[in-house]
PDB file of N, CA and C in Angstrom:
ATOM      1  N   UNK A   1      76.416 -11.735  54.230  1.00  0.00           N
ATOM      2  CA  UNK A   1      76.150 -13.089  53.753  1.00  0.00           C
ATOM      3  C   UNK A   1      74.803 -13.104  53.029  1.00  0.00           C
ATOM      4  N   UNK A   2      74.690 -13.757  52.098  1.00  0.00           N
ATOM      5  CA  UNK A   2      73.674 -14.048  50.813  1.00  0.00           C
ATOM      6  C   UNK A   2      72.751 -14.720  51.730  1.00  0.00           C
ATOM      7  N   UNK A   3      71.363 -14.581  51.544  1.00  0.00           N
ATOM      8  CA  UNK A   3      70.387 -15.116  51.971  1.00  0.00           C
ATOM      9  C   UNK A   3      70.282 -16.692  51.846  1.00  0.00           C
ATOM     10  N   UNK A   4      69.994 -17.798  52.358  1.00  0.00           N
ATOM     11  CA  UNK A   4      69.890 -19.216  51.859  1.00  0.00           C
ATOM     12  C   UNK A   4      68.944 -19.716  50.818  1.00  0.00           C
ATOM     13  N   UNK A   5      69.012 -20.419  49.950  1.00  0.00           N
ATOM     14  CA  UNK A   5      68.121 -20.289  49.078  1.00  0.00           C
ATOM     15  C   UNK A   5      67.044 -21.682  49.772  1.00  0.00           C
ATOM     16  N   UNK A   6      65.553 -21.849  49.811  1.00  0.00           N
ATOM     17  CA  UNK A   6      65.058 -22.533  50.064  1.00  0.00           C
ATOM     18  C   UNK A   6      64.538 -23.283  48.502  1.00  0.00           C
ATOM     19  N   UNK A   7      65.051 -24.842  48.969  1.00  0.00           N
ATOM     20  CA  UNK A   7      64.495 -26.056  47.760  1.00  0.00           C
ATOM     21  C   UNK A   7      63.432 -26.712  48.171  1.00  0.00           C
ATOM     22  N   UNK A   8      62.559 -26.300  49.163  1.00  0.00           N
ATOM     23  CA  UNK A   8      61.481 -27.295  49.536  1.00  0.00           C
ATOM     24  C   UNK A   8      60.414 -27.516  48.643  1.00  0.00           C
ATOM     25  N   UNK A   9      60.563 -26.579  47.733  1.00  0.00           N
ATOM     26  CA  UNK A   9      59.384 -26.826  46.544  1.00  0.00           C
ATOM     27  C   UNK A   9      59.938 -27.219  45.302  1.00  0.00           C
ATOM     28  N   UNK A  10      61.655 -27.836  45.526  1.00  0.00           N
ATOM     29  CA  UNK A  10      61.767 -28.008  43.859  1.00  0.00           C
ATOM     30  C   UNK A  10      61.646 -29.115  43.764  1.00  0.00           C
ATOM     31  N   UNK A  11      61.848 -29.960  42.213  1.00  0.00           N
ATOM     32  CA  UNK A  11      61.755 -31.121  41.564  1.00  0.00           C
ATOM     33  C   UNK A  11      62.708 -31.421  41.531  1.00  0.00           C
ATOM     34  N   UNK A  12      62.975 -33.191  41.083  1.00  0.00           N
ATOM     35  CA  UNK A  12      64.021 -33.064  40.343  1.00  0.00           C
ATOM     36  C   UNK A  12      64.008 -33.747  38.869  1.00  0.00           C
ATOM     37  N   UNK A  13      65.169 -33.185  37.758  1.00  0.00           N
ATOM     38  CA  UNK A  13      64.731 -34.008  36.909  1.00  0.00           C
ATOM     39  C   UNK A  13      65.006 -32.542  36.289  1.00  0.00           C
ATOM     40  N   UNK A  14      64.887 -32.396  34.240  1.00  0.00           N
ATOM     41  CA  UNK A  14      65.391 -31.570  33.737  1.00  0.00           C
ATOM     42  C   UNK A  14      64.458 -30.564  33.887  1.00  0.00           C
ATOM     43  N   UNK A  15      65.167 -29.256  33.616  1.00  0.00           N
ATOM     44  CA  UNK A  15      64.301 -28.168  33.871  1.00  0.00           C
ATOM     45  C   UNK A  15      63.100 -28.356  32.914  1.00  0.00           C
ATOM     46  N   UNK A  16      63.679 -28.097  31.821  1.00  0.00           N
ATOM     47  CA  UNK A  16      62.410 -28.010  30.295  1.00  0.00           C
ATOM     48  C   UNK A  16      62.909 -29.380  29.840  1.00  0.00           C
ATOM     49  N   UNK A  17      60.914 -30.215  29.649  1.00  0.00           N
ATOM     50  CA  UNK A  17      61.048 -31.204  28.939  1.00  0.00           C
ATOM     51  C   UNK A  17      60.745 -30.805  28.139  1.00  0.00           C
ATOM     52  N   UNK A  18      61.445 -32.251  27.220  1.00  0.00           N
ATOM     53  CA  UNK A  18      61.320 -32.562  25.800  1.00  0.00           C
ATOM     54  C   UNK A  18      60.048 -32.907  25.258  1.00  0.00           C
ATOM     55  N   UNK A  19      59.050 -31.959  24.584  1.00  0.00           N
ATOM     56  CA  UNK A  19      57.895 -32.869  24.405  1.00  0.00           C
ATOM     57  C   UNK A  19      58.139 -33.971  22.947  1.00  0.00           C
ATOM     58  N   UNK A  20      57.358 -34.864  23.315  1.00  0.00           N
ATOM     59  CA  UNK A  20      57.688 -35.752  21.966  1.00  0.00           C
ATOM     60  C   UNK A  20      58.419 -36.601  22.273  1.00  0.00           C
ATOM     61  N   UNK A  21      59.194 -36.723  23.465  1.00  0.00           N
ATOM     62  CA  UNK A  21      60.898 -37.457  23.509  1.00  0.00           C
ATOM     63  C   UNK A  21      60.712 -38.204  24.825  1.00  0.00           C
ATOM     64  N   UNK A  22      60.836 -39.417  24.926  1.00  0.00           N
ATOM     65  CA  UNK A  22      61.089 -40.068  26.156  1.00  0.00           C
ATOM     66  C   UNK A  22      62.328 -40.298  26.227  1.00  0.00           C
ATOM     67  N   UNK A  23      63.438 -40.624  27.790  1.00  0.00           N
ATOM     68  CA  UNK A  23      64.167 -40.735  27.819  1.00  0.00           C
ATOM     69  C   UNK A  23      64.164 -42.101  28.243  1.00  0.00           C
ATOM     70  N   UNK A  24      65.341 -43.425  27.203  1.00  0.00           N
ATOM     71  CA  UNK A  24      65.328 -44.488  27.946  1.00  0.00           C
ATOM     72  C   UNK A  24      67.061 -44.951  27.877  1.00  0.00           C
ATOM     73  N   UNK A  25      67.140 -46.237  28.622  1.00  0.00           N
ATOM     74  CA  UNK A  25      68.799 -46.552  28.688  1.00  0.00           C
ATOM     75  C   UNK A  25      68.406 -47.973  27.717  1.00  0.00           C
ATOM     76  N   UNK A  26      69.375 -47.703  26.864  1.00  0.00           N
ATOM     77  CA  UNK A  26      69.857 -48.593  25.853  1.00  0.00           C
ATOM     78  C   UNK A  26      71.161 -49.173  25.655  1.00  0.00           C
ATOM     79  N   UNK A  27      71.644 -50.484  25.408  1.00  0.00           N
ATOM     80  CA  UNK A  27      73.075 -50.770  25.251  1.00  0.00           C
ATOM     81  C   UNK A  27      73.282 -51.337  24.032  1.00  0.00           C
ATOM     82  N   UNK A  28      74.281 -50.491  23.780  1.00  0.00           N
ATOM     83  CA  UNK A  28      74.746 -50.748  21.938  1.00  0.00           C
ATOM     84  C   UNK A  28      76.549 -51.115  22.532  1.00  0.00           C
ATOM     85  N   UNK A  29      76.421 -51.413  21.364  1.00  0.00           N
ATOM     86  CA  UNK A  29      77.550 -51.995  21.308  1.00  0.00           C
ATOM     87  C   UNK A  29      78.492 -50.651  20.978  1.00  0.00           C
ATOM     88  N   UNK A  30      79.784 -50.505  21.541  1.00  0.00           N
ATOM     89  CA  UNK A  30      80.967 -49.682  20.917  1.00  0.00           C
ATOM     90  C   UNK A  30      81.464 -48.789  19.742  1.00  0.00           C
ATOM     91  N   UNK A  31      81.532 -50.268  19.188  1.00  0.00           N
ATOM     92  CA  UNK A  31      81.816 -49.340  17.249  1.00  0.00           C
ATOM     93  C   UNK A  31      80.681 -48.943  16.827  1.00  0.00           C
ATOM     94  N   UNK A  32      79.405 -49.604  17.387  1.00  0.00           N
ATOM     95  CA  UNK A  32      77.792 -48.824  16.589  1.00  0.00           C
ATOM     96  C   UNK A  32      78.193 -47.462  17.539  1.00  0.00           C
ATOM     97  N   UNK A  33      78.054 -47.167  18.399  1.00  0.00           N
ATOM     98  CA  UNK A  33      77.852 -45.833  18.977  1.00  0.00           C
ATOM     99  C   UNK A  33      79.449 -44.915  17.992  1.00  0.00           C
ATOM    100  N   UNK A  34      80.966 -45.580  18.043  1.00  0.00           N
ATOM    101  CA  UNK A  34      81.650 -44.626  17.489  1.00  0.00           C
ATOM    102  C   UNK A  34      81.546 -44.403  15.875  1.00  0.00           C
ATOM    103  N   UNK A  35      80.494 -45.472  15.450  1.00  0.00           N
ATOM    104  CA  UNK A  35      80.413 -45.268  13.733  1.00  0.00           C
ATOM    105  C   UNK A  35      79.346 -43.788  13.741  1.00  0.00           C
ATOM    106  N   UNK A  36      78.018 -43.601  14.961  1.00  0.00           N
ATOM    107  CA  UNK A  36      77.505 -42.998  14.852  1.00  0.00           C
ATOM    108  C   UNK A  36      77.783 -41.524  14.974  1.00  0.00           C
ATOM    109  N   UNK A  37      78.974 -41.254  15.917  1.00  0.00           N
ATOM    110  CA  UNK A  37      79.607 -40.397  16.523  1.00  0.00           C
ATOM    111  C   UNK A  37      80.477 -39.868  15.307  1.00  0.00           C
ATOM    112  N   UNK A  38      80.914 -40.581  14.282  1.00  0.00           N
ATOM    113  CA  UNK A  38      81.801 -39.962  13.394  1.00  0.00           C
ATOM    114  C   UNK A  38      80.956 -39.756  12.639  1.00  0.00           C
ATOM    115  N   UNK A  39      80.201 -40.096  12.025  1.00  0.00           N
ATOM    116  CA  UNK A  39      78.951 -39.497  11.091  1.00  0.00           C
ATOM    117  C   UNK A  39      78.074 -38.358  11.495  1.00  0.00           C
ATOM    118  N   UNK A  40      77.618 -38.334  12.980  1.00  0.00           N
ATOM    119  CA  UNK A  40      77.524 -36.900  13.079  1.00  0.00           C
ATOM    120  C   UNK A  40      78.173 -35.961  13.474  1.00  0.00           C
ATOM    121  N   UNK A  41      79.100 -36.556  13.710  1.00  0.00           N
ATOM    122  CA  UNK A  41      80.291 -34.986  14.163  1.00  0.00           C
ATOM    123  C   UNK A  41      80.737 -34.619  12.394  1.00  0.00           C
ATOM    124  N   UNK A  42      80.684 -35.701  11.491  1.00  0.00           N
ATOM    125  CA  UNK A  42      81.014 -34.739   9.756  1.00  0.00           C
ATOM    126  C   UNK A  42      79.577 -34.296   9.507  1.00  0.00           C
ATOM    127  N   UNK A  43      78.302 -34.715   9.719  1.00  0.00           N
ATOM    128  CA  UNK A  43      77.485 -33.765   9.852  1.00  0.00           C
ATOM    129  C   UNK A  43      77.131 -32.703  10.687  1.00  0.00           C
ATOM    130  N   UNK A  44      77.807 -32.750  11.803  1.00  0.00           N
ATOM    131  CA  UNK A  44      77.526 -31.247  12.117  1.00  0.00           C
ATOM    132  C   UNK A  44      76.154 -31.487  13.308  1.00  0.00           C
ATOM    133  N   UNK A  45      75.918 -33.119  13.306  1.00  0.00           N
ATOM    134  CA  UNK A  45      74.715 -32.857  14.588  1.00  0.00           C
ATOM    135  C   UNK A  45      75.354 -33.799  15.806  1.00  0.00           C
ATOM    136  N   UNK A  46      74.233 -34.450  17.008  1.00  0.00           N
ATOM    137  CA  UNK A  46      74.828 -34.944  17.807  1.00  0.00           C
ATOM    138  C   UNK A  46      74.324 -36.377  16.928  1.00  0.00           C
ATOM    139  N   UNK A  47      75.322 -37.249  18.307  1.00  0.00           N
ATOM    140  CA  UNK A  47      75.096 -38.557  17.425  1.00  0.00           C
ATOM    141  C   UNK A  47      73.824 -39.363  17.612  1.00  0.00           C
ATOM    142  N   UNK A  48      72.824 -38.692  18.807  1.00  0.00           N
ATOM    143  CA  UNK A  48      72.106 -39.065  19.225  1.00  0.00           C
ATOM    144  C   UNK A  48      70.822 -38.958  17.803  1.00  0.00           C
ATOM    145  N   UNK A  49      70.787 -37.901  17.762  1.00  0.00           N
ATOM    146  CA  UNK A  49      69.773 -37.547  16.284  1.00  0.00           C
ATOM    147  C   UNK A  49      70.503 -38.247  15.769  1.00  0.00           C
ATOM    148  N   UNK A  50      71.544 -38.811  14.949  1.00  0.00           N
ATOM    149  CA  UNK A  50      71.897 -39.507  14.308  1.00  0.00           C
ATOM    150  C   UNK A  50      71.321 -40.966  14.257  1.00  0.00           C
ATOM    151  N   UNK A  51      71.244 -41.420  15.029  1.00  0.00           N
ATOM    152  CA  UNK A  51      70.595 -42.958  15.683  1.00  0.00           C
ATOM    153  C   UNK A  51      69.512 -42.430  15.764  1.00  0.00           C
ATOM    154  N   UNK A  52      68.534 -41.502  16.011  1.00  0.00           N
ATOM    155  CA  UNK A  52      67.119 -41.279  15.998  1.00  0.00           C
ATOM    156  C   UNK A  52      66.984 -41.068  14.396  1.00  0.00           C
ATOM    157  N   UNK A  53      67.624 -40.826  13.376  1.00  0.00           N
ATOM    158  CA  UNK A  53      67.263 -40.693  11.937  1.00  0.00           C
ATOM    159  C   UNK A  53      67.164 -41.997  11.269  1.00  0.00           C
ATOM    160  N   UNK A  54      68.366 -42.913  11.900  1.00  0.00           N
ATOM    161  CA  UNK A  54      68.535 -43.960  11.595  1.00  0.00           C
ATOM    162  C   UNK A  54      67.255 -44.723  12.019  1.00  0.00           C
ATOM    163  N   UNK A  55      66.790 -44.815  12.719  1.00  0.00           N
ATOM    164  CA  UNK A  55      65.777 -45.590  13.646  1.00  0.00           C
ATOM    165  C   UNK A  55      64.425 -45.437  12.909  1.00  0.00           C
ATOM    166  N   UNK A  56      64.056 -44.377  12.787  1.00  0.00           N
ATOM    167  CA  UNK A  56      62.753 -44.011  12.120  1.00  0.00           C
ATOM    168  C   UNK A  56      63.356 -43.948  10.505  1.00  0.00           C
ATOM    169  N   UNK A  57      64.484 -43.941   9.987  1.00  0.00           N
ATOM    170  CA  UNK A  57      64.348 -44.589   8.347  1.00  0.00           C
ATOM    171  C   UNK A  57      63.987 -45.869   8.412  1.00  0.00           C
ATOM    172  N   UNK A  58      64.674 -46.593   9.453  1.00  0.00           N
ATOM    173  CA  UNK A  58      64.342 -48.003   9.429  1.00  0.00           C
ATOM    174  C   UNK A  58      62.989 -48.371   9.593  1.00  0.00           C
ATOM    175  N   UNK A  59      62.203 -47.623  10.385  1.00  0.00           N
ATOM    176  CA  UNK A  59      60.991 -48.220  10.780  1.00  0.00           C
ATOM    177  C   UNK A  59      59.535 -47.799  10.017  1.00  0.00           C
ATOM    178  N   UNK A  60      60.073 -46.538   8.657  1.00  0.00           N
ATOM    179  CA  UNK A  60      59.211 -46.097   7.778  1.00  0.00           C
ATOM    180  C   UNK A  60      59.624 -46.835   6.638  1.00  0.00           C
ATOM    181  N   UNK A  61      60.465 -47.708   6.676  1.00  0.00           N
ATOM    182  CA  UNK A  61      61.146 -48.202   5.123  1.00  0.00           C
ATOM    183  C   UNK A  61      59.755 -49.169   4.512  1.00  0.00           C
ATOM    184  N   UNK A  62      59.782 -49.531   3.738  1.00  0.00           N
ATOM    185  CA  UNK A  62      59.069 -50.351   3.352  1.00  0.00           C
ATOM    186  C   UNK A  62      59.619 -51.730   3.724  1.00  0.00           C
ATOM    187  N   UNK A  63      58.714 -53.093   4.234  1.00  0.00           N
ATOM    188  CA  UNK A  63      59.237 -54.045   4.428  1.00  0.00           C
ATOM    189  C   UNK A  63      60.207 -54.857   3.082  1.00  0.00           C
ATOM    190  N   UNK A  64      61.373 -55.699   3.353  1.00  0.00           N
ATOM    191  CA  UNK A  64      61.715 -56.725   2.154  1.00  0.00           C
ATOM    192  C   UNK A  64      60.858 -57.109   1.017  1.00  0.00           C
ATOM    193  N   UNK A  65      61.047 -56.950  -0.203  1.00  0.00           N
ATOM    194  CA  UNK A  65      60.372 -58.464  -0.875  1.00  0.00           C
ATOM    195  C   UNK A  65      60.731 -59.897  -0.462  1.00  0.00           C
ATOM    196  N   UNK A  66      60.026 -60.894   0.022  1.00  0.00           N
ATOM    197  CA  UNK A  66      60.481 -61.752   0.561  1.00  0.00           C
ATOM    198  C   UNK A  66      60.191 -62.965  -0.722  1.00  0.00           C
ATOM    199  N   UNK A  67      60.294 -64.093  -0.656  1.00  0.00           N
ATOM    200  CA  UNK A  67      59.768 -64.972  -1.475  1.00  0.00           C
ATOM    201  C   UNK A  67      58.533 -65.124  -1.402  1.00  0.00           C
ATOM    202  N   UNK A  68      58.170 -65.164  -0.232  1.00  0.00           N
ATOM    203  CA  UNK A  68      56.541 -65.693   0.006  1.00  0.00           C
ATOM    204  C   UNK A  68      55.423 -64.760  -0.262  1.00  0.00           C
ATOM    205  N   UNK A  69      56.271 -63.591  -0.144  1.00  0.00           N
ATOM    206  CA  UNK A  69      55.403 -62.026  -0.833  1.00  0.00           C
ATOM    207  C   UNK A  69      55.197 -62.341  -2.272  1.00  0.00           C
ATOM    208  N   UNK A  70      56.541 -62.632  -3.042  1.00  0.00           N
ATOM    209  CA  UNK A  70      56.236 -62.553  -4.592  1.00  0.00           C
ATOM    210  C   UNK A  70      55.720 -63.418  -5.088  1.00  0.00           C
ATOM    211  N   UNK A  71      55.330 -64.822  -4.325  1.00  0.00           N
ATOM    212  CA  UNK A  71      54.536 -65.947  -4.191  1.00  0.00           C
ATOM    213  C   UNK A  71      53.070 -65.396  -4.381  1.00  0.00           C
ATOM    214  N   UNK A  72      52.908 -64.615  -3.435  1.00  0.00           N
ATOM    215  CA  UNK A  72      51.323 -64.027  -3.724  1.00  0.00           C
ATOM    216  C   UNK A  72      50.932 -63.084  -4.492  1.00  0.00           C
ATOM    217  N   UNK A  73      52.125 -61.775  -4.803  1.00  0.00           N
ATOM    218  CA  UNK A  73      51.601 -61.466  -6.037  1.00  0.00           C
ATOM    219  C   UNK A  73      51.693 -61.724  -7.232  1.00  0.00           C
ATOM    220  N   UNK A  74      52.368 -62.911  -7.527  1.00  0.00           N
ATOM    221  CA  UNK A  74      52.469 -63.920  -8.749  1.00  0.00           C
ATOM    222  C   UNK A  74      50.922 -64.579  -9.090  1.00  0.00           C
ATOM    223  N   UNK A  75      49.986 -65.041  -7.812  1.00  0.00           N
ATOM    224  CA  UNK A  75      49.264 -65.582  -7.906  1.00  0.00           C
ATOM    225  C   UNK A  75      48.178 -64.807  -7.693  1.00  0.00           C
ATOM    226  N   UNK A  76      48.038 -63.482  -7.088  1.00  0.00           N
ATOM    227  CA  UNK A  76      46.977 -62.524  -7.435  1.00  0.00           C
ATOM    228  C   UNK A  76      47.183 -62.044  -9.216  1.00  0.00           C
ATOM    229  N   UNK A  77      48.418 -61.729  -9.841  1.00  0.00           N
ATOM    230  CA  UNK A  77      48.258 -61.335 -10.889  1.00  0.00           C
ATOM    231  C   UNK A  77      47.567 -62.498 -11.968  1.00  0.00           C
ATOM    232  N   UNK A  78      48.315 -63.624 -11.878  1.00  0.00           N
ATOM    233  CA  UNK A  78      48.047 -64.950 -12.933  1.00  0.00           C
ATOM    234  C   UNK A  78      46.439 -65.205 -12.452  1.00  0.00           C
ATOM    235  N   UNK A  79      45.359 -64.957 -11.413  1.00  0.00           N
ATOM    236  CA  UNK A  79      44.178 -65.222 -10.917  1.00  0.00           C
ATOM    237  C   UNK A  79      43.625 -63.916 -11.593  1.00  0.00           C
ATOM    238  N   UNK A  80      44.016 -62.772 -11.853  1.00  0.00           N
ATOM    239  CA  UNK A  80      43.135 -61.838 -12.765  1.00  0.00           C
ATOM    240  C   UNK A  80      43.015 -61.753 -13.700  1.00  0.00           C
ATOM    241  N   UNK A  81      44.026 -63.145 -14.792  1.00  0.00           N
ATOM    242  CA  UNK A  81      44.299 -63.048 -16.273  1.00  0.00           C
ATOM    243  C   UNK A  81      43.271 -63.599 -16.221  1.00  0.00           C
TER     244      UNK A  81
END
């Protein structure tokens, strides 16, 4: 018989973390998770990077032109003529 293995010193939780990466619980809706799932399974990654590409395009994009934006640079440009 195999010796017993002693766990009194282990952890729990994944072996190797992710540096850079927190893990949190999020709820999406259905078709967002299977729209994501078919877009990266034809790319070739998981769908998770998929929604992490998505996430940070969104959050490096540049904001809208809004009205109230072109309001002010209407009136910074016409104030330097």
């Amino acid at each position: 018989m195999s010796k017993p293995y002693d766990f009194s010193k282990g952890k729990r939780g994944p072996v190797i973390s992710s540096p850079g990466k927190t893990r949190i619980t999020i709820m999406l809706d259905n078709d967002v998770i299977e729209a994501f799932r078919a877009r990266a399974e034809a790319q070739g990654t998981g769908y998770q990077t998929a929604i992490n590409e998505a996430l940070r395009a969104a959050i490096s994009a540049e904001p809208p032109l809004t009205a109230e934006t072109l309001r002010q640079i209407l009136r910074q440009e016409l104030h330097s003529v």
